[in-house]
Protein backbone atom coordinates (compact mmCIF):
# COMPACT_ATOMS: atom_id res chain seq x y z
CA UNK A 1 51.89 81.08 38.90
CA UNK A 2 49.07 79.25 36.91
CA UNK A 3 50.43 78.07 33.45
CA UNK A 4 48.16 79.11 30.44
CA UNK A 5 47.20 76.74 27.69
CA UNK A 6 49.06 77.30 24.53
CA UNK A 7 47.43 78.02 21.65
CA UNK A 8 48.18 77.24 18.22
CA UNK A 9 47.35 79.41 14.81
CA UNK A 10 47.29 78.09 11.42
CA UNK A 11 47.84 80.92 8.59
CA UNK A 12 46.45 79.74 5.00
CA UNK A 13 47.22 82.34 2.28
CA UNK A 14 45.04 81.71 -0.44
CA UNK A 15 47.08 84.59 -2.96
CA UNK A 16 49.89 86.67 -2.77
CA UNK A 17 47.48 89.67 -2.97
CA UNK A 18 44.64 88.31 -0.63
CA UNK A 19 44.29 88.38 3.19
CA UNK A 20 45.52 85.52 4.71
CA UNK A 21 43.20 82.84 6.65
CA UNK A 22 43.51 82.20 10.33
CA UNK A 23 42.89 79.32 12.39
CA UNK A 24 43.19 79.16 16.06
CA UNK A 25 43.67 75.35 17.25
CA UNK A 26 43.92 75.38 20.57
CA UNK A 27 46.35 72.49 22.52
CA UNK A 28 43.28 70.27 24.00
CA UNK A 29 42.29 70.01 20.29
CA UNK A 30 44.84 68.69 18.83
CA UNK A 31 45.85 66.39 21.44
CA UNK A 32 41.92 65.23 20.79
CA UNK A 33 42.14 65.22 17.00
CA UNK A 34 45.60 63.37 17.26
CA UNK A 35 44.18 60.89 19.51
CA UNK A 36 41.26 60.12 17.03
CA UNK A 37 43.17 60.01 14.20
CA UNK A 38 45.28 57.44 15.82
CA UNK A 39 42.11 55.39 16.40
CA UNK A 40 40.89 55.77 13.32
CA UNK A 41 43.93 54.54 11.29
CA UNK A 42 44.59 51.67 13.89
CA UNK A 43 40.76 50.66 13.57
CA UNK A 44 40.89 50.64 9.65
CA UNK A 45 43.99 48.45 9.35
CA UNK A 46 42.23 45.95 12.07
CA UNK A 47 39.60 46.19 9.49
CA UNK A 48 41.15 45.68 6.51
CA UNK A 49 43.56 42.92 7.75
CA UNK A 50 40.21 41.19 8.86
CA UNK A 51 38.80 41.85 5.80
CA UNK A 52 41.54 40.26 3.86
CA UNK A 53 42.07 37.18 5.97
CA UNK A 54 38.28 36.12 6.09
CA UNK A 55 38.42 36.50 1.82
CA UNK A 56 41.09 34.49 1.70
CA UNK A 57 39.80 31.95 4.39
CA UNK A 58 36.93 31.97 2.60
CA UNK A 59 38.23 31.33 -0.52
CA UNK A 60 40.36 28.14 0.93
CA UNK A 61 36.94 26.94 2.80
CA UNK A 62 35.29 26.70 -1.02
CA UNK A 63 37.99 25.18 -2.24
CA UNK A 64 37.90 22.71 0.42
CA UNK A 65 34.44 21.78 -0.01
CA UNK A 66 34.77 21.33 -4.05
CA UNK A 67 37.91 18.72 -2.87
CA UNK A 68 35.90 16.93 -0.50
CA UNK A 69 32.92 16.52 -3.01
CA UNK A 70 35.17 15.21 -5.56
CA UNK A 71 36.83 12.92 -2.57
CA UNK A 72 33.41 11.49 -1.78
CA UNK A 73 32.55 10.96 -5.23
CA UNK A 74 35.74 8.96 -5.86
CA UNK A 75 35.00 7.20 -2.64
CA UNK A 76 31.50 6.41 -4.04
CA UNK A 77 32.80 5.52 -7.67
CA UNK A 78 35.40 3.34 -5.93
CA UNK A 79 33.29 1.58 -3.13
CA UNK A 80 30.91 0.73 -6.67
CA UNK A 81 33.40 -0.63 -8.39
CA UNK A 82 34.58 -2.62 -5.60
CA UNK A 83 31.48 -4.50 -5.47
CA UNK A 84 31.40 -4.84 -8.85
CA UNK A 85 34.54 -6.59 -8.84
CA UNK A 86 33.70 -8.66 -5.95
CA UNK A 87 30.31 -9.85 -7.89
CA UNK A 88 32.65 -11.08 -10.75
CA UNK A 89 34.74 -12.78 -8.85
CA UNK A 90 31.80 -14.70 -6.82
CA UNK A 91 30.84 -15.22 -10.74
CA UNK A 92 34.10 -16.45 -11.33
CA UNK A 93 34.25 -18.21 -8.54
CA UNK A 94 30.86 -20.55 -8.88
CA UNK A 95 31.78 -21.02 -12.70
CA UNK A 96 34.94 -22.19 -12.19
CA UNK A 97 33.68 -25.13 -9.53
CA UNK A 98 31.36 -26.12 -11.71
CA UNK A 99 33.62 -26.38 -14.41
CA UNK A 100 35.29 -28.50 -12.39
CA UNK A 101 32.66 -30.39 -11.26
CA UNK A 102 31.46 -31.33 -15.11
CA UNK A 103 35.27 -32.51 -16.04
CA UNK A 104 36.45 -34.55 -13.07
CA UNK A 105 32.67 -35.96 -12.59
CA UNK A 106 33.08 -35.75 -9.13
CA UNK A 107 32.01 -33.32 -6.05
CA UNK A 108 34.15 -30.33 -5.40
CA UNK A 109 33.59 -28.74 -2.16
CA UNK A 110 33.59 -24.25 -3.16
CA UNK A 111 35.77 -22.55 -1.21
CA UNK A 112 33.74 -19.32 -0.08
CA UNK A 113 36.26 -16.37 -0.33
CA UNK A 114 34.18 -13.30 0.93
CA UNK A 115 36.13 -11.06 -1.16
CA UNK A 116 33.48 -8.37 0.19
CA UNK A 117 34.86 -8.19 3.75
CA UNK A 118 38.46 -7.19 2.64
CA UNK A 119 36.67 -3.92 2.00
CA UNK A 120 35.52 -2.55 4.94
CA UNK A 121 34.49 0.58 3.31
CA UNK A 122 30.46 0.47 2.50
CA UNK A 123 28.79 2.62 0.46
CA UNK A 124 26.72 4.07 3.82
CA UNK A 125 29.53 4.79 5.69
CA UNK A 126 30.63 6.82 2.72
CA UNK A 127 27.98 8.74 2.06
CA UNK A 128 28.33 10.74 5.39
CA UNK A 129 31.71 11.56 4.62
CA UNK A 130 33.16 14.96 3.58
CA UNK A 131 30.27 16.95 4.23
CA UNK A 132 30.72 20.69 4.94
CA UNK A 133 29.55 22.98 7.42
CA UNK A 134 26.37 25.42 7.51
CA UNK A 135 26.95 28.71 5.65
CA UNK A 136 25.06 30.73 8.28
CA UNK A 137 26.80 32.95 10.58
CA UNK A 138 29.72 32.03 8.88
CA UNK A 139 31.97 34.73 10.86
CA UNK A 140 31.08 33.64 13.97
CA UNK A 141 31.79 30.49 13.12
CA UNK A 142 34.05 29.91 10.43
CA UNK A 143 37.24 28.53 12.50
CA UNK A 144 35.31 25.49 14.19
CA UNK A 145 33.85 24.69 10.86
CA UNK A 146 36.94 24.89 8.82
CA UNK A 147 38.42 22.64 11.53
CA UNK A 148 35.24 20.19 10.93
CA UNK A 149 36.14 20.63 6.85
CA UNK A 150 39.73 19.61 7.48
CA UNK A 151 39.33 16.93 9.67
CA UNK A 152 36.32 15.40 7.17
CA UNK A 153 39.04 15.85 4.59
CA UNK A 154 41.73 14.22 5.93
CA UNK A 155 39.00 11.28 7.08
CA UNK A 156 38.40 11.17 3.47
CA UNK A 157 41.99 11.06 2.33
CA UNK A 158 42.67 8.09 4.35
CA UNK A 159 39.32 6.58 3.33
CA UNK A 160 40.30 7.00 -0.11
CA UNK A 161 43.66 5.48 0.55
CA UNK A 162 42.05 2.13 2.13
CA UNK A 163 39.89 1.97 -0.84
CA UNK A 164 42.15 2.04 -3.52
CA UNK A 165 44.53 -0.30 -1.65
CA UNK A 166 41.16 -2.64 -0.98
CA UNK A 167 41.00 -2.51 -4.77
CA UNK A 168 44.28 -3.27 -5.54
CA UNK A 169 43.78 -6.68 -3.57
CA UNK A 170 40.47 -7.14 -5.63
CA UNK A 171 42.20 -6.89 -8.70
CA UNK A 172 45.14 -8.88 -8.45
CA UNK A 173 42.52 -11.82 -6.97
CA UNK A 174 40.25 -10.94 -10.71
CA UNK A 175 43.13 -11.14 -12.19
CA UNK A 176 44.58 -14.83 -11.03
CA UNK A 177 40.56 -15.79 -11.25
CA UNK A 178 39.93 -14.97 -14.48
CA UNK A 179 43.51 -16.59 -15.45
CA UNK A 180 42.05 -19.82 -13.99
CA UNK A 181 38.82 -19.67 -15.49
CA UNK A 182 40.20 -18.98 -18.84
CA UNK A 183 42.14 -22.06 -18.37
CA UNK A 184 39.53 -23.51 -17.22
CA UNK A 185 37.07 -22.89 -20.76
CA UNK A 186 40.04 -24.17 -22.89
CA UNK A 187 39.84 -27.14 -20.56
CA UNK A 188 36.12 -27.18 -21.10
CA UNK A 189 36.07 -26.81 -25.15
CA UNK A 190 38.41 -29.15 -25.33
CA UNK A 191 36.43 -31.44 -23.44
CA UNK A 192 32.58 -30.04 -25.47
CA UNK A 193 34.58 -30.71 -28.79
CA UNK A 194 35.63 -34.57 -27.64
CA UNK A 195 32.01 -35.15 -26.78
CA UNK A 196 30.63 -33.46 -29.92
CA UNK A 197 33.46 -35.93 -31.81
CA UNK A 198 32.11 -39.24 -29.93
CA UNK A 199 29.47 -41.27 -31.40
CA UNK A 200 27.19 -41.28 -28.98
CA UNK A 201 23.89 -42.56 -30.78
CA UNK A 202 22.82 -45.65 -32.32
CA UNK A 203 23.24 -45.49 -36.22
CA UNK A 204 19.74 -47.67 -36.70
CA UNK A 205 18.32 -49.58 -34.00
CA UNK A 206 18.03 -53.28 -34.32
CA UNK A 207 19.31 -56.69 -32.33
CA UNK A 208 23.22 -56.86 -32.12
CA UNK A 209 23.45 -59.95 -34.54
CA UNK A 210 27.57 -60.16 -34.95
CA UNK A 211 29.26 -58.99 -31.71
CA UNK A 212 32.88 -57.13 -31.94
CA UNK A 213 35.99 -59.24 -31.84
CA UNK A 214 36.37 -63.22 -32.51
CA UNK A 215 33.45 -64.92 -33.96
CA UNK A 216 32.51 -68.34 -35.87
CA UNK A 217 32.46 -66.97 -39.31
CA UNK A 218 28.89 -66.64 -40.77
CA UNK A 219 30.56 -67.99 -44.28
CA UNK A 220 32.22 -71.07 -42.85
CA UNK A 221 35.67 -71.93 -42.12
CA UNK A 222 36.49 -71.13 -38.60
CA UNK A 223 37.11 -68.19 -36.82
CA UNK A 224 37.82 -64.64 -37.71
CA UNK A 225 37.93 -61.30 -36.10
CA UNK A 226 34.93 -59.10 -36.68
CA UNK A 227 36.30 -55.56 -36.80
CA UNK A 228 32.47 -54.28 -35.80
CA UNK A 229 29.22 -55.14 -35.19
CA UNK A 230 26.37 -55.94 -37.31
CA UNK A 231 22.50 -54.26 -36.44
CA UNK A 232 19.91 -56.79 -37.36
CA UNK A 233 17.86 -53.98 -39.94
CA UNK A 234 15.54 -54.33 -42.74
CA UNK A 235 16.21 -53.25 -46.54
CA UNK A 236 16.34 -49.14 -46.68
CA UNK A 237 16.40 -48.54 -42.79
CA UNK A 238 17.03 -44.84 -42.17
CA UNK A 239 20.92 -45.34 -41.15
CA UNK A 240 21.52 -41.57 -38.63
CA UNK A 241 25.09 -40.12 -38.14
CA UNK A 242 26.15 -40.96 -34.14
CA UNK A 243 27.59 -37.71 -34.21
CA UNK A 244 29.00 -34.71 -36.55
CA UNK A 245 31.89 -34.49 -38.92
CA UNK A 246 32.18 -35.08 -42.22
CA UNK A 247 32.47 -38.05 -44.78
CA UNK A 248 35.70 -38.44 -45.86
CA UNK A 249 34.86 -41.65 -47.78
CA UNK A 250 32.27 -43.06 -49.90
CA UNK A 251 32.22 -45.83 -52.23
CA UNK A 252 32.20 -49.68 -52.93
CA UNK A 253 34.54 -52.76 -51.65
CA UNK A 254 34.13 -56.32 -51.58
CA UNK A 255 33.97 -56.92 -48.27
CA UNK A 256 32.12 -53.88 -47.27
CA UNK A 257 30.12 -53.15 -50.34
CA UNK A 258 28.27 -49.68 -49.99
CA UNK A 259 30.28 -48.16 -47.34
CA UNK A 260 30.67 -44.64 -45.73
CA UNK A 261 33.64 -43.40 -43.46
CA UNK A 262 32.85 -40.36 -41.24
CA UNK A 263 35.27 -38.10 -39.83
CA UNK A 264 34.27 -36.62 -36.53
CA UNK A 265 37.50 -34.79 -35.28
CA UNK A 266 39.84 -35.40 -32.13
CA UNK A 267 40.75 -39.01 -33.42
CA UNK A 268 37.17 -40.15 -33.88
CA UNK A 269 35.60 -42.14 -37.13
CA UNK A 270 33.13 -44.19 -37.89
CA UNK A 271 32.31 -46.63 -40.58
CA UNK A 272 28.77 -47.85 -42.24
CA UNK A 273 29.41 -50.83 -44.56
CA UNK A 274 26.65 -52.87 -46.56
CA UNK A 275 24.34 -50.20 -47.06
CA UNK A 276 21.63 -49.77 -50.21
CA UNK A 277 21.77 -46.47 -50.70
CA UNK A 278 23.76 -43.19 -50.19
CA UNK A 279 21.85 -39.84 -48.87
CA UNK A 280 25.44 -37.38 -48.45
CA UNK A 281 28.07 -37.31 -51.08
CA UNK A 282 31.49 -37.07 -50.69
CA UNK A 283 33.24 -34.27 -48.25
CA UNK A 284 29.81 -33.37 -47.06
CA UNK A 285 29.56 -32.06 -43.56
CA UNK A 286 26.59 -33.85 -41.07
CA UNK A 287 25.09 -33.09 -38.01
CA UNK A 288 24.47 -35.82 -35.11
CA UNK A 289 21.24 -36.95 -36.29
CA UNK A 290 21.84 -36.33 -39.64
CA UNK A 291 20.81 -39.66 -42.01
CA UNK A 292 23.63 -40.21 -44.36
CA UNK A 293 22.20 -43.74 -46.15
CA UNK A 294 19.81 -46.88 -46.45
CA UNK A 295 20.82 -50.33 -45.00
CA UNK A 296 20.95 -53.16 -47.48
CA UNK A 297 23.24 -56.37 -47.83
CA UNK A 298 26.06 -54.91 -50.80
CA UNK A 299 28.88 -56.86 -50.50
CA UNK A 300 30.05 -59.67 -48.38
CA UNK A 301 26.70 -59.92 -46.42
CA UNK A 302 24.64 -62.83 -45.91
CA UNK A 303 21.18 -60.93 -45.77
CA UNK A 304 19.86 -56.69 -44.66
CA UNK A 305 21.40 -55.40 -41.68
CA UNK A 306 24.60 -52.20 -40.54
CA UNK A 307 27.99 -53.25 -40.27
CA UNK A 308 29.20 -50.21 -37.86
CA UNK A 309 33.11 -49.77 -36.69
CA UNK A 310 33.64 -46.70 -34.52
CA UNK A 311 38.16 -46.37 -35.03
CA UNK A 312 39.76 -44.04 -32.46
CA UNK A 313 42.98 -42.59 -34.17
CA UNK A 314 42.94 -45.26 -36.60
CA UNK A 315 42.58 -48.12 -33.79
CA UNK A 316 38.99 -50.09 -34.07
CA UNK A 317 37.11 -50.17 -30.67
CA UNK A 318 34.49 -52.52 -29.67
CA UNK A 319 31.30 -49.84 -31.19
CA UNK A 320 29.32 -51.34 -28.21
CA UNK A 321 31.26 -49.12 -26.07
CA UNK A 322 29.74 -46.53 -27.42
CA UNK A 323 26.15 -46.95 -28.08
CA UNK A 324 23.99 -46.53 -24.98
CA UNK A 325 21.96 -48.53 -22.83
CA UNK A 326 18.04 -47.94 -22.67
């Protein structure tokens, strides 16, 4: 006996006092309409779930790129500043040998430290670094570029590790080159300021007449030690400072009638005895060059010329030591 399809009737009753609605569903329908409504949810909640994963995939792929443009320009500001530093230290480097050079007077061979090649980093190979994707198509092909983001990232993040560890290095070598060049200018001032102290110049030129040390007196009597030496000059010869300071003594004796003392600093003074005339007054401060008086013959003199003493912490030295050759 053949088996007959069931219906199914659905009675709506809009009011108590109206005729009920009927609808007739049969079985075939309802298995259809279950079937699609089935597929429809399922196919909405693929959607949405897709739809919310590629927003917030999306949203992380952004926020990757801004990080890897800020990586690249730290890698950029720090590759920079690593040359930078390496240019000071070849600075550094060059004054402080030649430094050396000018106080020992003798040939220092420049060690070349290629500071540079610690940091293997250059700014080319940085600039291809941490670059993102293309933004077409980007469903199709968002996975394999947010792999290619990632791994640029984490290229960049060890990148950025090497260069600040580079820099490091750079900066503790600055820092012990600078300490030795800083040493280095004290060493140097010290050494300008000596050799702006020394007399260096000839007060007045003129024939050595008296040399420094034991002599036959030019008054008669024997021997005596001459604490100078005497410049064979003529009345009012321009007499020069050999080098600046500042006179610390001016006035009249016996022995060396008109007479100026000049303090130069670092132990250094010099005397001018015998002169005619002063042109600096007392505590006045000269410069090398500078003419502080007129020769004559004041005092114990037998006729025009420069008795000159150059004292080195209070001890006379022969002045010839000092005055240079032509």
């Amino acid at each position: 006996m053949e088996d007959k399809k069931k219906d199914f009737s659905i009675m709506v009753f809009p009011s108590l006092e109206e005729k009920p609605i009927q609808f007739n569903l049969s079985q075939t329908f309802l298995r259809y309409f279950f079937v699609g409504m089935i597929v429809f949810i399922s196919t909405s909640f693929i959607f949405a779930n897709n739809f919310f994963e590629y927003s917030r995939q999306a949203k992380a792929y952004e926020e990757v790129l801004v990080e890897n443009r800020q990586l690249n320009e730290k890698v950029l500001e720090f590759a920079n500043l690593a040359e930078e530093l390496n240019n000071t230290i070849e600075n550094m480097e060059l004054v402080d040998s030649s430094i050396r050079v000018m106080l020992e007077n003798q040939d220092i061979e420049i060690d070349e430290q290629e500071i540079a090649k610690q940091l293997a980093l250059t700014t080319d190979q940085n600039s291809g670094l941490g670059q993102g994707g293309a933004n077409t198509n980007l469903l199709n092909s968002f996975r394999a570029e947010e792999a290619d983001v990632l791994s640029s990232r984490s290229v960049l993040d060890r990148t950025l590790n090497e260069v600040q560890l580079n820099l490091g290095s750079l900066n503790e070598t600055a820092k012990e080159t600078n300490e030795s060049y800083e040493d280095l200018e004290k060493e140097v001032k010290d050494y300008t300021d000596i050799l702006e102290a020394t007399p260096s110049i000839w007060p007045a030129y003129g024939p050595i007449t008296s040399p420094f040390g034991y002599r036959s007196s030019p008054f008669g009597g024997g021997y005596d030690f001459h604490n100078g030496v005497d410049i064979g000059v003529n009345y009012n010869t321009k007499i020069v400072a050999p080098a600046s300071g500042q006179v610390v003594k001016r006035g009249y004796l016996y022995s060396y009638g008109y007479h100026i003392i000049i303090d130069h600093g670092k132990g250094f003074s010099t005397l001018y005895a015998h002169l005619n005339n002063f042109s600096v007054s007392l505590y006045d401060k000269v410069e090398k060059g500078e003419v502080i008086g007129y020769s004559g013959s004041s005092g114990k003199s037998t006729g025009p010329h420069l008795h000159y003493e150059v004292r080195v912490n209070g001890e006379r030295q022969n002045p010839k030591d000092y005055l240079p050759t032509e």
